[in-house]
Protein backbone atom coordinates (compact mmCIF):
# COMPACT_ATOMS: atom_id res chain seq x y z
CA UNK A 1 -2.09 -39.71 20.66
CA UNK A 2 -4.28 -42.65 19.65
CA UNK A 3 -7.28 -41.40 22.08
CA UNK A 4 -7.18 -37.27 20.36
CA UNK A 5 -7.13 -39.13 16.91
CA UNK A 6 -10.45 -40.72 17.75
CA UNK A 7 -11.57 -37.37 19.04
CA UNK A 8 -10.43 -35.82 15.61
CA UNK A 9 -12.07 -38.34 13.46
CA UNK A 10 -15.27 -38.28 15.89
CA UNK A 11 -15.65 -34.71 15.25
CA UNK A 12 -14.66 -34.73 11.69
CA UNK A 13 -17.94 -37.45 11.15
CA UNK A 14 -19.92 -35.24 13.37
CA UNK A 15 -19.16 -31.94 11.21
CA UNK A 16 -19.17 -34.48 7.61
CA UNK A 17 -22.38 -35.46 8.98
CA UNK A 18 -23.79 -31.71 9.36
CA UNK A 19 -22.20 -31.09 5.50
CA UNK A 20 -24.22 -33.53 3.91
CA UNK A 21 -27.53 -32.29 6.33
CA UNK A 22 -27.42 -29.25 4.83
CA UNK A 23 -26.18 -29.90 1.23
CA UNK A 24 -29.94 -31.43 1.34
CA UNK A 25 -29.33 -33.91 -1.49
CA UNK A 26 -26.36 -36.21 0.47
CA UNK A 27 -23.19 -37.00 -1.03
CA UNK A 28 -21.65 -39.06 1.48
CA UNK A 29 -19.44 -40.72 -0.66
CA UNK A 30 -17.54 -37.20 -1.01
CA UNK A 31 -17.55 -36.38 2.90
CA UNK A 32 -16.32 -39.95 3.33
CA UNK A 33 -13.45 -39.13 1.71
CA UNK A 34 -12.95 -36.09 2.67
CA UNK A 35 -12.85 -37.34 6.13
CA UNK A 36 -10.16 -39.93 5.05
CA UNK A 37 -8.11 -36.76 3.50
CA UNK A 38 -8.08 -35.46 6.72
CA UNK A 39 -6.83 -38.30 8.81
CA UNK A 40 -4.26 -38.97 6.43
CA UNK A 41 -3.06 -35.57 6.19
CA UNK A 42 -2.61 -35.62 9.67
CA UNK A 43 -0.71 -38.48 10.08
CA UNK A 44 1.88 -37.36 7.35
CA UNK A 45 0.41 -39.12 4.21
CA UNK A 46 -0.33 -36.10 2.50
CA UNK A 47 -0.07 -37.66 -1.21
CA UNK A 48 -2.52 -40.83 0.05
CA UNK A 49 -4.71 -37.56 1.12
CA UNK A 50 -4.40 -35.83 -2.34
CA UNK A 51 -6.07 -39.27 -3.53
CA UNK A 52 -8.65 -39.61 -1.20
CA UNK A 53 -9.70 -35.58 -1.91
CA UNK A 54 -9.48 -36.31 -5.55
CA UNK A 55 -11.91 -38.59 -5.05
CA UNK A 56 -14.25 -36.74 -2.72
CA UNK A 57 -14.55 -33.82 -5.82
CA UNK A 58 -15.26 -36.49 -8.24
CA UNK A 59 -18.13 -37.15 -5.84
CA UNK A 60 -18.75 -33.18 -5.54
CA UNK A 61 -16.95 -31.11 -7.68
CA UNK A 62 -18.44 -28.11 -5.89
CA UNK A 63 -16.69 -29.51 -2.44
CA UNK A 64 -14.80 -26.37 -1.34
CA UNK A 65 -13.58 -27.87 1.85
CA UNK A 66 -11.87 -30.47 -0.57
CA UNK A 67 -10.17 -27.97 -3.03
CA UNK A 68 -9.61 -25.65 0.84
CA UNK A 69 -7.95 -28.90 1.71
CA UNK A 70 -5.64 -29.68 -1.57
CA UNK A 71 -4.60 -25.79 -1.58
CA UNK A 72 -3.10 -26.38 2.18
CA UNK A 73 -0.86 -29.81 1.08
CA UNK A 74 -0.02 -28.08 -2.11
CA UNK A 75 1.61 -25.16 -0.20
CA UNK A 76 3.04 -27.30 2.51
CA UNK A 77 4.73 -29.33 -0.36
CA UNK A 78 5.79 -26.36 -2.54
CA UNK A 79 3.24 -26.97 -5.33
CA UNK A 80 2.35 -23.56 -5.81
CA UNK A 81 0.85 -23.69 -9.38
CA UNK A 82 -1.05 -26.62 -7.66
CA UNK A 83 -1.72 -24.55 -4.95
CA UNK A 84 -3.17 -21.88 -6.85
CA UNK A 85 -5.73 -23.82 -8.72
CA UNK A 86 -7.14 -25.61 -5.76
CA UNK A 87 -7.69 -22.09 -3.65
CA UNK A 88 -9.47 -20.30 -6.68
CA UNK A 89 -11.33 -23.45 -7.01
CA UNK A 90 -12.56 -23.37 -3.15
CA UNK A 91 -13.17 -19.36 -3.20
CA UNK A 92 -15.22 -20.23 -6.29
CA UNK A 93 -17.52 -22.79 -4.88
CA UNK A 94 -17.38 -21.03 -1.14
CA UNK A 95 -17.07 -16.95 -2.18
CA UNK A 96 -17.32 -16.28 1.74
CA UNK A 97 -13.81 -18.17 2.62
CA UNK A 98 -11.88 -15.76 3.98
CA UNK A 99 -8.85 -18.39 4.77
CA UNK A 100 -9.23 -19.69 1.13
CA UNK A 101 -9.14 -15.71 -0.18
CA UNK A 102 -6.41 -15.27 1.75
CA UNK A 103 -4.27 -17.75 0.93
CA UNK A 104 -5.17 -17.26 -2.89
CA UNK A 105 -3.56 -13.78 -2.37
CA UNK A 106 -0.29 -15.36 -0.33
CA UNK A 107 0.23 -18.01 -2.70
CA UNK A 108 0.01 -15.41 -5.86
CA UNK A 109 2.41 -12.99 -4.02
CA UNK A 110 5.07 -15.55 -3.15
CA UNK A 111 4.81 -15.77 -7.10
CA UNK A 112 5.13 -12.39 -7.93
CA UNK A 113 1.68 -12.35 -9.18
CA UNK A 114 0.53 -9.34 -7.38
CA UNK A 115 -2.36 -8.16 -9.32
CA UNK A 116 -3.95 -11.61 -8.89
CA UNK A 117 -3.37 -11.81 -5.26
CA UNK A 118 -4.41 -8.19 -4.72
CA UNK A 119 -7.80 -9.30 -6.15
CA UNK A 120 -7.55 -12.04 -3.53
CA UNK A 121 -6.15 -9.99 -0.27
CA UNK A 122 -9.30 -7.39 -1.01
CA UNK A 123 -11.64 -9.93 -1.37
CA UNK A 124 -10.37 -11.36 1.84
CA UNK A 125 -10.58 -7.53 3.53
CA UNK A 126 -14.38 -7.21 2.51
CA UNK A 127 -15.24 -10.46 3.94
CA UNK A 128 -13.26 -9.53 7.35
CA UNK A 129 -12.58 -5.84 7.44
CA UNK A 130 -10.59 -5.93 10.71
CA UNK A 131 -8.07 -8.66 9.69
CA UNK A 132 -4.58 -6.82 9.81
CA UNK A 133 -2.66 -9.23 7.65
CA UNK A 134 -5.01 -9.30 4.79
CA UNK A 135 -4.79 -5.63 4.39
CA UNK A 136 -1.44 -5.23 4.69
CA UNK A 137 -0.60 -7.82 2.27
CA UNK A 138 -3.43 -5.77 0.49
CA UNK A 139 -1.31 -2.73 0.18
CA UNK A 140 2.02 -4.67 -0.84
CA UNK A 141 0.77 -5.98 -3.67
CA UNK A 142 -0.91 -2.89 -4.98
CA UNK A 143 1.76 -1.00 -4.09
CA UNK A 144 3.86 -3.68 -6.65
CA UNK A 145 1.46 -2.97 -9.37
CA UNK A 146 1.75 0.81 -8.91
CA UNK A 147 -1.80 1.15 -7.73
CA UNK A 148 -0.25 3.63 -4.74
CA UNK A 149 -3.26 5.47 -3.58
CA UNK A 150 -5.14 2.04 -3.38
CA UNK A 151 -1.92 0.64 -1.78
CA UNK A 152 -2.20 3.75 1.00
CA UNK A 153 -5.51 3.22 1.34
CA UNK A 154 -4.99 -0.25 2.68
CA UNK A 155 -1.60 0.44 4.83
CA UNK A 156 -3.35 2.82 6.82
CA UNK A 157 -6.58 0.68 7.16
CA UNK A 158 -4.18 -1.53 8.66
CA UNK A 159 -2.68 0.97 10.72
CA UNK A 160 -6.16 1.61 11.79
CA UNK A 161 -6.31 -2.05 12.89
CA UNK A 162 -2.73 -2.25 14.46
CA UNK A 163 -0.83 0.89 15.17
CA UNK A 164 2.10 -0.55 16.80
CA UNK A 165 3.27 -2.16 13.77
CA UNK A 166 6.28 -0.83 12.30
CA UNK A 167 5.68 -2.77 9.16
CA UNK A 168 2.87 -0.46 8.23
CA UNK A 169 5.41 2.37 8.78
CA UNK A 170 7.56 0.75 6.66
CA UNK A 171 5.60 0.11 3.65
CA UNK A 172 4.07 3.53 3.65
CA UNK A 173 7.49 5.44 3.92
CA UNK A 174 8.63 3.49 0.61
CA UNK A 175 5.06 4.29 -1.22
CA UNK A 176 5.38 7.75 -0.21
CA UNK A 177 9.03 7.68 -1.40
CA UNK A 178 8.03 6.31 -4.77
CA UNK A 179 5.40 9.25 -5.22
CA UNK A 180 8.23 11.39 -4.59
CA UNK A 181 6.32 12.75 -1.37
CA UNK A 182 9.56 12.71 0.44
CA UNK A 183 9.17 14.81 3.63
CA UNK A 184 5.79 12.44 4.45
CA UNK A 185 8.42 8.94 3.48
CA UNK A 186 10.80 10.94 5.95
CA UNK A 187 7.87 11.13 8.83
CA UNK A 188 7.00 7.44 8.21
CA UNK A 189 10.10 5.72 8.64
CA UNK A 190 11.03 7.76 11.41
CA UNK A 191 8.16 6.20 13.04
CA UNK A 192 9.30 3.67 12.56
CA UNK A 193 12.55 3.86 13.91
CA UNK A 194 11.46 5.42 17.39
CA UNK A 195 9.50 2.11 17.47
CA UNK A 196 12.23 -0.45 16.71
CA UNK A 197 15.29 1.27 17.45
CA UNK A 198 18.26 1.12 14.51
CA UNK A 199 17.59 -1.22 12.36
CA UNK A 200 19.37 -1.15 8.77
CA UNK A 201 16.38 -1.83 6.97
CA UNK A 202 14.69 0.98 8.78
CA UNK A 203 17.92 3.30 8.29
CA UNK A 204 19.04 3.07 4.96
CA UNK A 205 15.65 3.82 3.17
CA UNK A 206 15.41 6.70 5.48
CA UNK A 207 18.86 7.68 4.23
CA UNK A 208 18.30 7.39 0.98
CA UNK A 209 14.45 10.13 1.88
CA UNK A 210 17.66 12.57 3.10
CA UNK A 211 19.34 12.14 0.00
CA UNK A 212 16.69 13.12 -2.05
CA UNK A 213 15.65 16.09 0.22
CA UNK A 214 19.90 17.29 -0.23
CA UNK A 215 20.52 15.92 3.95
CA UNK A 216 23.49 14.40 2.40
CA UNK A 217 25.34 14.66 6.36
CA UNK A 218 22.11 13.18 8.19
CA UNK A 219 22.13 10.07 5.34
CA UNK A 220 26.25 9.67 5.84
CA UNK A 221 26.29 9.71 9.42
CA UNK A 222 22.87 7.13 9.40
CA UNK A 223 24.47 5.04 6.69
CA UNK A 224 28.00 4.54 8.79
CA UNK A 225 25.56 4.03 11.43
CA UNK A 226 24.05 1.50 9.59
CA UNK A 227 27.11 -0.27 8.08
CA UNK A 228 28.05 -0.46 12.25
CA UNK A 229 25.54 -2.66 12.87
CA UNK A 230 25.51 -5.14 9.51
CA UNK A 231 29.04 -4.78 8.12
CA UNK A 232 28.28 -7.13 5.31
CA UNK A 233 24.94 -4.43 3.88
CA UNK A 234 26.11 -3.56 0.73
CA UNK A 235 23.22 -1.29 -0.20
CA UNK A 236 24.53 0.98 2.70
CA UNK A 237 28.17 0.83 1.03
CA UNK A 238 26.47 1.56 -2.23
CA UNK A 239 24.23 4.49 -0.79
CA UNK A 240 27.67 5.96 1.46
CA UNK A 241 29.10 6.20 -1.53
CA UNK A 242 26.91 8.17 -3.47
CA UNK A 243 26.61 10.68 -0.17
CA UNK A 244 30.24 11.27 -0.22
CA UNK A 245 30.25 11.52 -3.79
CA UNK A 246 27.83 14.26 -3.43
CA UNK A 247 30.16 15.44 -0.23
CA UNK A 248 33.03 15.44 -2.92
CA UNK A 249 34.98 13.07 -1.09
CA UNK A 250 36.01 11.28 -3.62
CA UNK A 251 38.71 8.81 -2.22
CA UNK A 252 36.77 7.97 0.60
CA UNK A 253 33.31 7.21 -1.74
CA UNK A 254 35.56 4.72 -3.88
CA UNK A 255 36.47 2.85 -1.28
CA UNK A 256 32.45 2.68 -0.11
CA UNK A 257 32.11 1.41 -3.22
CA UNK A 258 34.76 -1.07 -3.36
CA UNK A 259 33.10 -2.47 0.07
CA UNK A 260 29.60 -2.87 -1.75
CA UNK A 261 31.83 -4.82 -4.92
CA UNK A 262 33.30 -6.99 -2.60
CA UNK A 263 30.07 -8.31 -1.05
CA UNK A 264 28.38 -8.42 -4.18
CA UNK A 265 30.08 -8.15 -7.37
CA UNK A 266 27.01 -8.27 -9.15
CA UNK A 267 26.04 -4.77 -7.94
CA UNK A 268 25.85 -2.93 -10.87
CA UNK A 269 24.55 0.61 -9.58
CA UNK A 270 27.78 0.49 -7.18
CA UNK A 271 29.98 -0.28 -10.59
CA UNK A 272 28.20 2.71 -11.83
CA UNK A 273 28.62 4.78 -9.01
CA UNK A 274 32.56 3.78 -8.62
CA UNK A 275 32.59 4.73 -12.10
CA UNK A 276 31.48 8.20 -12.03
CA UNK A 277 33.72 8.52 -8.98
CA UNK A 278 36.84 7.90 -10.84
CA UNK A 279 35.48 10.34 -13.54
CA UNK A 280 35.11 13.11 -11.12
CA UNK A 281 38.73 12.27 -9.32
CA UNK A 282 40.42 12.08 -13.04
CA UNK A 283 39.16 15.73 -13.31
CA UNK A 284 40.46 17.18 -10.97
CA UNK A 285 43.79 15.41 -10.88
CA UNK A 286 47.16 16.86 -11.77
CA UNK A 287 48.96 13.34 -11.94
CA UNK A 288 47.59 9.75 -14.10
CA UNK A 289 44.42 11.53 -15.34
CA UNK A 290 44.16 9.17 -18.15
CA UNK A 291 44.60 6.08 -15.90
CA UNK A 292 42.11 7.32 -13.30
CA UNK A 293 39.19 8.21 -16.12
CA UNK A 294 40.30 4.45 -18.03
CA UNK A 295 39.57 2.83 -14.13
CA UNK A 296 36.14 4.79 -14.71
CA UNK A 297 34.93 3.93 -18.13
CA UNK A 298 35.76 0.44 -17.33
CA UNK A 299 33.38 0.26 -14.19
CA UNK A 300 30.83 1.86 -16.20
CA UNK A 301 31.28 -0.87 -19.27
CA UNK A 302 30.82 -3.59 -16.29
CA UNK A 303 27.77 -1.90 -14.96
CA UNK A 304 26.36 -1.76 -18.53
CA UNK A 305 27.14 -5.17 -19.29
CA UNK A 306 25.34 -6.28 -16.05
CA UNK A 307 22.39 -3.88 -17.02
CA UNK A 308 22.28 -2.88 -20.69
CA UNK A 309 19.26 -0.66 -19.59
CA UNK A 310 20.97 2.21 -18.85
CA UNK A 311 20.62 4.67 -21.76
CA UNK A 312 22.01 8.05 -19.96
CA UNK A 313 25.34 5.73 -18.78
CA UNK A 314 25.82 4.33 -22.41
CA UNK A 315 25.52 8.55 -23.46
CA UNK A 316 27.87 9.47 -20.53
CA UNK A 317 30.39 6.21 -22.31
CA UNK A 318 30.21 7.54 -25.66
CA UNK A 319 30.97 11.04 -24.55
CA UNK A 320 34.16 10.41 -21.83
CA UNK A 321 35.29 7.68 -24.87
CA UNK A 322 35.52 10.49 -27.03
CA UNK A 323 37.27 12.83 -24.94
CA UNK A 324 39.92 10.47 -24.58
């Protein structure tokens, strides 16, 4: 361990030694510490190693290895605000980083800050076009900021790259989903399936593509399929339920819903959903009518209270209330 360290450091002072060669106006003091950064980082010191890097941009505040360097500890330690500044500095005094880009645009996205680090991922792209991760990070975050055809544009770049990633599949069949382009989500996640077998996170967005395309069977026999393999899903409860809803099995989509409740209570569309259930069942009752629609308006008060922005639901309320 001792004998690699000396390696490490040897070639560290031979690289610091090449830095300050061509920065043609030395700053050794930086590199020195720079160098220090490095062996402390390595042996676990990493706030002794913010110090020491600290330094070496006091020395050069244009040292982009030293900002590359504070962005990496940062992350490690969970500093992401930290993290953030010391990558934008690095791309800004090295524009040709493609590690520094890209972490700029991982950092930003684990922050849900998606138009910044879609700035960062296509950066990262045009400095290494073939890079499969960059651009399908790329086409996440555009995809988040609603920039779709850019957000295509990039999945199947990366599907140029690597086409025996499902992921790619994946993230086109939801973009084409969201552009209502149903038949083409439909093509892309069964793609995906054929190349990863039944998976429930393949499954029940395909499901929900039949849905919307009125294969209510083909997303009820998928979902069960589904709900086989993770009993505990509750989006496929949630999503059953609406099938058999639109099946006009009523008793069988409440107690769907009631599954989806009971692994998360906080699942307001399945509220809703159990809601409008008991509404259709109180309708065509000939016994507790009253009771059944009451069991109804009270789901849909809870899924209201969870997500007051539901303006059709509060208008469906206010009308069943009436007709009471």
């Amino acid at each position: 361990m001792i004998k690699n360290t000396r390696i490490n450091y040897l070639i560290l002072l031979s690289l610091s030694l090449a830095i300050i060669s061509l920065s043609g106006c030395g700053r050794p003091m930086a590199v020195h510490d720079y160098v220090d950064a490095v062996m402390l980082n390595d042996s676990g010191q990493q706030d002794k190693a913010i110090k020491k890097l600290n330094y070496a941009i006091f020395h050069d505040r244009k040292f982009a290895l030293a900002h590359s360097l504070k962005g990496d500890i940062y992350r490690e330690q969970g500093k992401l605000e930290e993290a953030d500044a010391a990558y934008e500095a690095a791309t800004k005094y090295n524009p040709w980083s493609f590690k520094d880009y890209y972490n700029l645009g991982k950092i930003n996205q684990e922050m849900k800050r998606y138009e910044k680090a879609s700035k960062a991922y296509i950066r990262a792209c045009e400095i290494k076009p073939q890079n499969f991760d960059a651009n399908l990070n790329a086409a996440k975050c555009l995809k988040e900021i609603d920039s779709l055809d850019d957000a295509i544009e990039y999945s199947y770049k990366a599907r140029e790259i690597n086409p025996n990633d499902s992921a790619v599949e994946l993230l086109l069949g939801d973009i084409f989903g969201e552009i209502k382009d149903n038949e083409q989500a439909i093509a892309e996640y069964r793609r995906a399936l054929e190349r990863d077998g039944n998976k429930p996170e393949i499954m029940i967005p395909l499901a929900i593509s039949y849905i919307r395309t009125d294969r209510i069977e083909a997303a009820k026999e998928l979902l069960k399929a589904a709900i086989e393999i993770d009993p505990n899903n509750s989006p496929a409860y949630q999503y059953l339920g609406f099938a058999l809803i639109r099946l006009n099995q009523l008793d069988d989509a409440i107690d769907n819903y009631k599954f989806a409740i009971q692994i998360d209570y906080r699942d307001w569309k399945s509220h809703k959903g159990l809601g409008v259930a008991y509404i259709l069942k109180s309708s065509k009752a000939d016994n507790n009518k009253e009771k059944l629609k009451e069991i109804g308006l009270n789901q849909w008060k809870i899924s209201l209270k969870m997500n007051p922005k539901q303006p059709s639901l509060r208008k469906m309320l206010a009308k069943y209330s009436k007709e009471k």
